[in-house]
N, C-alpha and C. Protein backbone atom coordinates (compact mmCIF):
# COMPACT_ATOMS: atom_id res chain seq x y z
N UNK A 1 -11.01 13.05 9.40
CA UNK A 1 -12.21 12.31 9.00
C UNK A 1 -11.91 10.84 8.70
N UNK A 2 -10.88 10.37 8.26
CA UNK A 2 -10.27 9.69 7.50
C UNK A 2 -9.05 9.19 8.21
N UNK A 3 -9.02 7.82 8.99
CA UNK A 3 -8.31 6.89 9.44
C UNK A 3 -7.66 5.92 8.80
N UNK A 4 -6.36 5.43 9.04
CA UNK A 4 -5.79 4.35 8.08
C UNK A 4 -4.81 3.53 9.29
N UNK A 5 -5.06 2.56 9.64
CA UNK A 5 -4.62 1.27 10.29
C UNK A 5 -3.63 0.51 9.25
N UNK A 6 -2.70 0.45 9.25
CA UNK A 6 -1.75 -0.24 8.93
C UNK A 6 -1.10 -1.39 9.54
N UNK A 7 -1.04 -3.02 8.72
CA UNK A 7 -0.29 -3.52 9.38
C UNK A 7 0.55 -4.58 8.56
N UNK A 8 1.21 -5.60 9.08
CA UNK A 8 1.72 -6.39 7.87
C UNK A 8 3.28 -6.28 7.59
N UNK A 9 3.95 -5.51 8.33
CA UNK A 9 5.11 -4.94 7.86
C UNK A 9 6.29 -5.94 8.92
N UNK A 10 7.68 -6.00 8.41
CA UNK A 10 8.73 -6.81 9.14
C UNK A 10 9.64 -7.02 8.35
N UNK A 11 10.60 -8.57 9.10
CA UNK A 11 11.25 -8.67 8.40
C UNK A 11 11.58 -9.62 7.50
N UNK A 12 12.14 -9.95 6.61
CA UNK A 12 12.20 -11.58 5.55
C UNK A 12 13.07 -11.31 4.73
N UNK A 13 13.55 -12.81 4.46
CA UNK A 13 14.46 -12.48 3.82
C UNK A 13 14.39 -12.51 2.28
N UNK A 14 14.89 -11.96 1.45
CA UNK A 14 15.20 -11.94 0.13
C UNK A 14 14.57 -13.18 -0.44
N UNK A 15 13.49 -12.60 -1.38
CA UNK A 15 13.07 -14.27 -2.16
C UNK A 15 11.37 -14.39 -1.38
N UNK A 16 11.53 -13.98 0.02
CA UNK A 16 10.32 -13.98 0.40
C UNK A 16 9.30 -13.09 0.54
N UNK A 17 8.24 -13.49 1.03
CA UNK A 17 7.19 -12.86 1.06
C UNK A 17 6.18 -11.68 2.35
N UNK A 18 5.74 -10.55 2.11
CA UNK A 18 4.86 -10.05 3.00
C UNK A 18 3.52 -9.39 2.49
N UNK A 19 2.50 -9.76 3.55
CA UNK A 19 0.77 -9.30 3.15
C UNK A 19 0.81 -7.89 4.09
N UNK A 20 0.72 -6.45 3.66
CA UNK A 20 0.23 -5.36 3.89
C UNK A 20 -1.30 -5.36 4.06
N UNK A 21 -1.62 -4.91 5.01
CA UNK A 21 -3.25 -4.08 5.17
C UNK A 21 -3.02 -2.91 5.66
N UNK A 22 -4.60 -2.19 5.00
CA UNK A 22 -4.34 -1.06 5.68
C UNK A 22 -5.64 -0.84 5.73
N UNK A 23 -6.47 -0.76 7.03
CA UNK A 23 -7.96 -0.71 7.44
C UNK A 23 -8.72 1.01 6.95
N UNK A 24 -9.43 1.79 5.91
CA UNK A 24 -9.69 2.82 6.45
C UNK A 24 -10.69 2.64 7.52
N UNK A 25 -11.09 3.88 7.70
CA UNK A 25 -12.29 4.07 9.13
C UNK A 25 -12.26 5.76 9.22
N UNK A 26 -13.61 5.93 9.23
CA UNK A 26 -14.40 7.08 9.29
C UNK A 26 -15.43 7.44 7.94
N UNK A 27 -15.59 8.67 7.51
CA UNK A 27 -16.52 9.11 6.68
C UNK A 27 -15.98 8.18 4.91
N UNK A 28 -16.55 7.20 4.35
CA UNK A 28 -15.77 6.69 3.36
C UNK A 28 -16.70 6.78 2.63
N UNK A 29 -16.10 7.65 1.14
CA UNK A 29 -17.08 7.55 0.11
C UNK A 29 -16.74 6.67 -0.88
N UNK A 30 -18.30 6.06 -1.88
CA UNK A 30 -18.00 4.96 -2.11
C UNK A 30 -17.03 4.72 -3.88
N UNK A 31 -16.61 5.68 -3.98
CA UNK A 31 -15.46 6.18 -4.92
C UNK A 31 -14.64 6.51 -4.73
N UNK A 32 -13.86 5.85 -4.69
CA UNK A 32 -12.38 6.35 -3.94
C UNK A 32 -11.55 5.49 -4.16
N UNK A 33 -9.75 5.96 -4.26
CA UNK A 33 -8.47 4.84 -4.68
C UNK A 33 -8.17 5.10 -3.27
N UNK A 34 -7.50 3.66 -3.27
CA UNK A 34 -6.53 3.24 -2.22
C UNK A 34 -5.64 2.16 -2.70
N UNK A 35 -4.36 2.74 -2.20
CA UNK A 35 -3.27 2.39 -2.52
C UNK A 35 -1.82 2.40 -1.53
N UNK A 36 -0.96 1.55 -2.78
CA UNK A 36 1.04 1.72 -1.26
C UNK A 36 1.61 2.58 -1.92
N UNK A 37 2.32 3.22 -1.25
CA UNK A 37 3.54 4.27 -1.80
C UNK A 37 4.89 4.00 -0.79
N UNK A 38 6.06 4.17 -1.05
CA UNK A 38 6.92 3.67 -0.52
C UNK A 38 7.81 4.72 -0.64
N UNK A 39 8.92 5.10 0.29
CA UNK A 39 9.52 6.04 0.67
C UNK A 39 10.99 5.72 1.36
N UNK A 40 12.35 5.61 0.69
CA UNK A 40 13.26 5.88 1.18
C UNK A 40 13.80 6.79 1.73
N UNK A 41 14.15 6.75 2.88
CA UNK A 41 15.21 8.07 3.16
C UNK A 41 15.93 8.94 2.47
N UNK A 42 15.45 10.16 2.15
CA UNK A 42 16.27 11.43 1.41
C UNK A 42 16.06 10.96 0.32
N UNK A 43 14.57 10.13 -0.08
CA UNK A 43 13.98 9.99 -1.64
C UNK A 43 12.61 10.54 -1.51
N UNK A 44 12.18 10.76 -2.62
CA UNK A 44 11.09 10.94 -3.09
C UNK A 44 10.00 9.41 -2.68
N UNK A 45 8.48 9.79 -1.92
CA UNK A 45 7.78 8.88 -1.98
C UNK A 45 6.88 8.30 -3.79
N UNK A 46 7.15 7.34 -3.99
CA UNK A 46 7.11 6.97 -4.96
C UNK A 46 5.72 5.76 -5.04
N UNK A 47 4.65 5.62 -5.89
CA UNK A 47 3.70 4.80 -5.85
C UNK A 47 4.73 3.39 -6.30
N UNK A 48 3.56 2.44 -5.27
CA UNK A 48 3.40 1.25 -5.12
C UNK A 48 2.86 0.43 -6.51
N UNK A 49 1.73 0.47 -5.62
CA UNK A 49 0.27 0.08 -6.39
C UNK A 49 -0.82 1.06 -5.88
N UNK A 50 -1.74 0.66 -6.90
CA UNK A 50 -3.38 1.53 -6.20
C UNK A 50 -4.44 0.88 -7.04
N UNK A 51 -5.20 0.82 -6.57
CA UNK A 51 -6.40 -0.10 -6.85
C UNK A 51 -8.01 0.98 -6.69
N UNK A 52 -8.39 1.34 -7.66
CA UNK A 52 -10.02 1.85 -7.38
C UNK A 52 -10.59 0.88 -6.47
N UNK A 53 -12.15 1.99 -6.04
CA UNK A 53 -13.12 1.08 -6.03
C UNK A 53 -13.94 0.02 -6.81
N UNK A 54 -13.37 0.25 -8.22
CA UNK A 54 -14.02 -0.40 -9.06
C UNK A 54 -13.60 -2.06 -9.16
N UNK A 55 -11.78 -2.28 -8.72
CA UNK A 55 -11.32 -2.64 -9.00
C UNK A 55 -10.17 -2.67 -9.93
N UNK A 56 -9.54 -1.43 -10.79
CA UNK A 56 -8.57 -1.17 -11.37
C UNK A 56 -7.65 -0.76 -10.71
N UNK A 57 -6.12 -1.58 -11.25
CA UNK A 57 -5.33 -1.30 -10.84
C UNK A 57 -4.19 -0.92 -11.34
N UNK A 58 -2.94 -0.19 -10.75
CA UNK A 58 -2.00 0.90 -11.00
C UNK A 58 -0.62 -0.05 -10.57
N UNK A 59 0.28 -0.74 -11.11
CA UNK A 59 1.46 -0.50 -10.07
C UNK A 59 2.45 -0.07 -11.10
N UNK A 60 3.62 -0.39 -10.13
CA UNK A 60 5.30 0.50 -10.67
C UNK A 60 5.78 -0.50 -11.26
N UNK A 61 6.32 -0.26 -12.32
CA UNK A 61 7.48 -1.08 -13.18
C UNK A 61 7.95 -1.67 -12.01
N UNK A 62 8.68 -1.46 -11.27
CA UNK A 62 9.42 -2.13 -10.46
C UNK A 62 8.66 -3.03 -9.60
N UNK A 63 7.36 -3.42 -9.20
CA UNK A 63 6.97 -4.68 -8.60
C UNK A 63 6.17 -5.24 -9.53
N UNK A 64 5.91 -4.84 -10.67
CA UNK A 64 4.88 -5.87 -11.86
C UNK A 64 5.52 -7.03 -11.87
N UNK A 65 4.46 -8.29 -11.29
CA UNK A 65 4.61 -9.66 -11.35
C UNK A 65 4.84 -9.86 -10.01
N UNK A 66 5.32 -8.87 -9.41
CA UNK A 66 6.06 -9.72 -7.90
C UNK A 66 4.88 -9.13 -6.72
N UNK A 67 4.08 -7.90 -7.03
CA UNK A 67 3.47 -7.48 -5.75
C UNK A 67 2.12 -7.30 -6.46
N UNK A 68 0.56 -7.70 -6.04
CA UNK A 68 -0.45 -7.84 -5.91
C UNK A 68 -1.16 -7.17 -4.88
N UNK A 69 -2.09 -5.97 -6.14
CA UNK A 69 -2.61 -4.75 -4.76
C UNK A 69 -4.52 -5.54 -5.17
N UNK A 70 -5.05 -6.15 -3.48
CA UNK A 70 -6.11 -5.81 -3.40
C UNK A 70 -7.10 -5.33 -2.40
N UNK A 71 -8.69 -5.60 -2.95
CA UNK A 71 -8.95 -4.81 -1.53
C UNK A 71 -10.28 -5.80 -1.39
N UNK A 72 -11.36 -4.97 -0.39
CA UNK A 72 -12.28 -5.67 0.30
C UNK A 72 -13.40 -4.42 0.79
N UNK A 73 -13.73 -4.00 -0.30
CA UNK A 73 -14.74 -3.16 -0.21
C UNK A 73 -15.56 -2.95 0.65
N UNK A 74 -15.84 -4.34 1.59
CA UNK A 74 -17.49 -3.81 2.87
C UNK A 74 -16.28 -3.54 4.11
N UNK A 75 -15.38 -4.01 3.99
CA UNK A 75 -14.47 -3.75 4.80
C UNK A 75 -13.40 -2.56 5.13
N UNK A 76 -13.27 -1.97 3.64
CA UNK A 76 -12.42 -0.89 3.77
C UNK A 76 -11.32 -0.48 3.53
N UNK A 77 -10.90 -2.09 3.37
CA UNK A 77 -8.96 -2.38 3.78
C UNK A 77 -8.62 -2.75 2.50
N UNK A 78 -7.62 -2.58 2.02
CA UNK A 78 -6.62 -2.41 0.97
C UNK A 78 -5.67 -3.32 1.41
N UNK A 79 -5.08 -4.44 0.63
CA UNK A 79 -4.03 -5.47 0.55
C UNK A 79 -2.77 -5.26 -0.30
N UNK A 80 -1.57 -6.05 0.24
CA UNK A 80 -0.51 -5.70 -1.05
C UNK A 80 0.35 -7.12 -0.51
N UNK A 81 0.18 -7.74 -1.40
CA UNK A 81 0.65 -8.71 -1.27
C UNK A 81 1.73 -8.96 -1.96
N UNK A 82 3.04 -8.85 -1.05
CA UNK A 82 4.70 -9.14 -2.08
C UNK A 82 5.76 -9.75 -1.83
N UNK A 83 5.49 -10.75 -3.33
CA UNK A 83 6.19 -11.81 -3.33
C UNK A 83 7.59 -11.68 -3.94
N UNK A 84 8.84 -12.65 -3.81
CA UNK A 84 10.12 -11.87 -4.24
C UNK A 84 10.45 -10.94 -4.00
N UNK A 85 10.12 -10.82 -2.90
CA UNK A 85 11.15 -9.51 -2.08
C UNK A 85 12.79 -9.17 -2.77
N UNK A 86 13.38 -8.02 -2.71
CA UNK A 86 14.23 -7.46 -2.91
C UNK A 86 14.83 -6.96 -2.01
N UNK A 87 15.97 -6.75 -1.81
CA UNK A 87 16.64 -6.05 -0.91
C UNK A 87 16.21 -4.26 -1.14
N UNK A 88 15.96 -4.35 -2.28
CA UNK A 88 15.52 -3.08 -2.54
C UNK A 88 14.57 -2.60 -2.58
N UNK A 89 13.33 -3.37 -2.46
CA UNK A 89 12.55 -3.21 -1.70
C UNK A 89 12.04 -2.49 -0.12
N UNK A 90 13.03 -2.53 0.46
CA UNK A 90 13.25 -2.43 1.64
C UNK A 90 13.24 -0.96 2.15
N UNK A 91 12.16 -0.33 2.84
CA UNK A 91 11.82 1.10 2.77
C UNK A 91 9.82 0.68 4.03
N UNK A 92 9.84 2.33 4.10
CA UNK A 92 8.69 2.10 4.84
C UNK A 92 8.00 2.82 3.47
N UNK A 93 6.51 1.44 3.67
CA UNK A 93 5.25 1.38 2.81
C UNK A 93 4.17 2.39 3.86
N UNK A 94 3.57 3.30 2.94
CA UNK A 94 2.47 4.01 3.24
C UNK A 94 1.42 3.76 2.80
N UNK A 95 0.28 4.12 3.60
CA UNK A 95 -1.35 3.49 2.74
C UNK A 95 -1.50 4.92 2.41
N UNK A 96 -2.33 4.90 1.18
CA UNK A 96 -3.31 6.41 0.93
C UNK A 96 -4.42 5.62 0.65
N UNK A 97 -5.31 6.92 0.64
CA UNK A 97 -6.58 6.67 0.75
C UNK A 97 -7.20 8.46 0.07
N UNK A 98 -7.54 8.23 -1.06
CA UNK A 98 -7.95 9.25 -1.94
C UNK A 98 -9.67 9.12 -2.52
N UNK A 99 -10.31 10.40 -1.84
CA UNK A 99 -11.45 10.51 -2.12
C UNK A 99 -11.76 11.15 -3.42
N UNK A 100 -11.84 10.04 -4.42
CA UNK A 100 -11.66 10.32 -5.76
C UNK A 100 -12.22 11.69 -6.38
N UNK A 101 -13.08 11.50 -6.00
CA UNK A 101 -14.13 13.00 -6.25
C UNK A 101 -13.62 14.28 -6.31
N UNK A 102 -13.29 14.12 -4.43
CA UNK A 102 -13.14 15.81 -4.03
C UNK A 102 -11.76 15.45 -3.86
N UNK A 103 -11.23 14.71 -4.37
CA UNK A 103 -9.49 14.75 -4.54
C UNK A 103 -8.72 14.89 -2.81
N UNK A 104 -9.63 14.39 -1.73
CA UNK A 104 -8.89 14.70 -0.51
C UNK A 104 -8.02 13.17 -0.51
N UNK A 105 -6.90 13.02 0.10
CA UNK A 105 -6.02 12.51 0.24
C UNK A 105 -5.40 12.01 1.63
N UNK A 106 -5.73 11.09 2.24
CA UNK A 106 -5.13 10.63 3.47
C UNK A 106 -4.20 9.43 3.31
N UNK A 107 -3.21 9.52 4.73
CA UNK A 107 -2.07 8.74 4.47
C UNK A 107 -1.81 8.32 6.07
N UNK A 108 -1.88 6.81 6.19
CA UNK A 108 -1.05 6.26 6.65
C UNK A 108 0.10 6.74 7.30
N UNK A 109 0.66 5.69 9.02
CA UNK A 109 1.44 6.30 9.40
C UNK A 109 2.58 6.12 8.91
N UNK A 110 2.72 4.88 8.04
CA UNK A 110 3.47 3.83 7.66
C UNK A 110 4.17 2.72 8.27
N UNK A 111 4.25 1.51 7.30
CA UNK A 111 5.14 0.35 8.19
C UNK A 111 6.32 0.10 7.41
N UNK A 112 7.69 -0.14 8.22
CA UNK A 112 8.66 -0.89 7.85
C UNK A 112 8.88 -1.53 7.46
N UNK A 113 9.10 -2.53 6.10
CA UNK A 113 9.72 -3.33 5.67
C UNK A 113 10.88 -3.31 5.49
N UNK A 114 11.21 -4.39 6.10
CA UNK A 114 13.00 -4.88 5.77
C UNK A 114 12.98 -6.03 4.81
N UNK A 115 14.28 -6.34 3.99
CA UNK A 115 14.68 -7.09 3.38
C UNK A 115 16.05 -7.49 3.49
N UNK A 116 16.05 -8.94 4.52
CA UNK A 116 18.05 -8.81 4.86
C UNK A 116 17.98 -10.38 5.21
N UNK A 117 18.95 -10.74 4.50
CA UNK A 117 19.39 -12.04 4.89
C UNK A 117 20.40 -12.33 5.93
């Protein structure tokens, strides 16, 4: 029901910066979080940020100050904007897209970010 377009992802180096989108498309109700989750190899996917429809937002100790989750409501799409990149950072970012209500949950195929000087 529930499509997620992802894009935004590459490479930069340490110190710098990348803008994530992630478009939904299909049946969208008008309550609902969308958010990044990020996923190392042979780790646990771990939240990003997430942002309601209302506008409230969620992130991880580990990007407070450096990454900025927003969105664009007539549009659909969810932003993550992050600045001061880390090497550790460096993992593929997933979009979700959670229909707050009935608790359904869609995800992104995900994009790559690198961080390498």
């Amino acid at each position: 029901q529930v499509q997620l377009k992802e894009s935004g992802g590459g490479l930069v180096q340490p110190g710098g910066s990348l803008r994530l989108s992630c478009a939904a498309s299909g049946i969208i109700f008008s309550i609902n979080v969308m958010g990044w989750y990020r996923q190392a190899p042979g780790k646990e996917r771990e939240l990003v940020a997430t942002i309601t429809s209302g506008g409230s937002t969620n992130y991880a100790d580990s990007v407070k100050g450096r990454f900025t989750i927003s969105r664009d409501n007539a549009k659909n799409t969810v932003y993550l904007q992050m600045n001061s990149l880390k090497p550790e950072d460096a993992t593929v970012y997933y979009c979700r897209y959670n229909t707050y209500a009935g608790g359904i949950i869609y995800w992104g195929q995900g994009t790559q970010v690198t961080v390498s000087s």
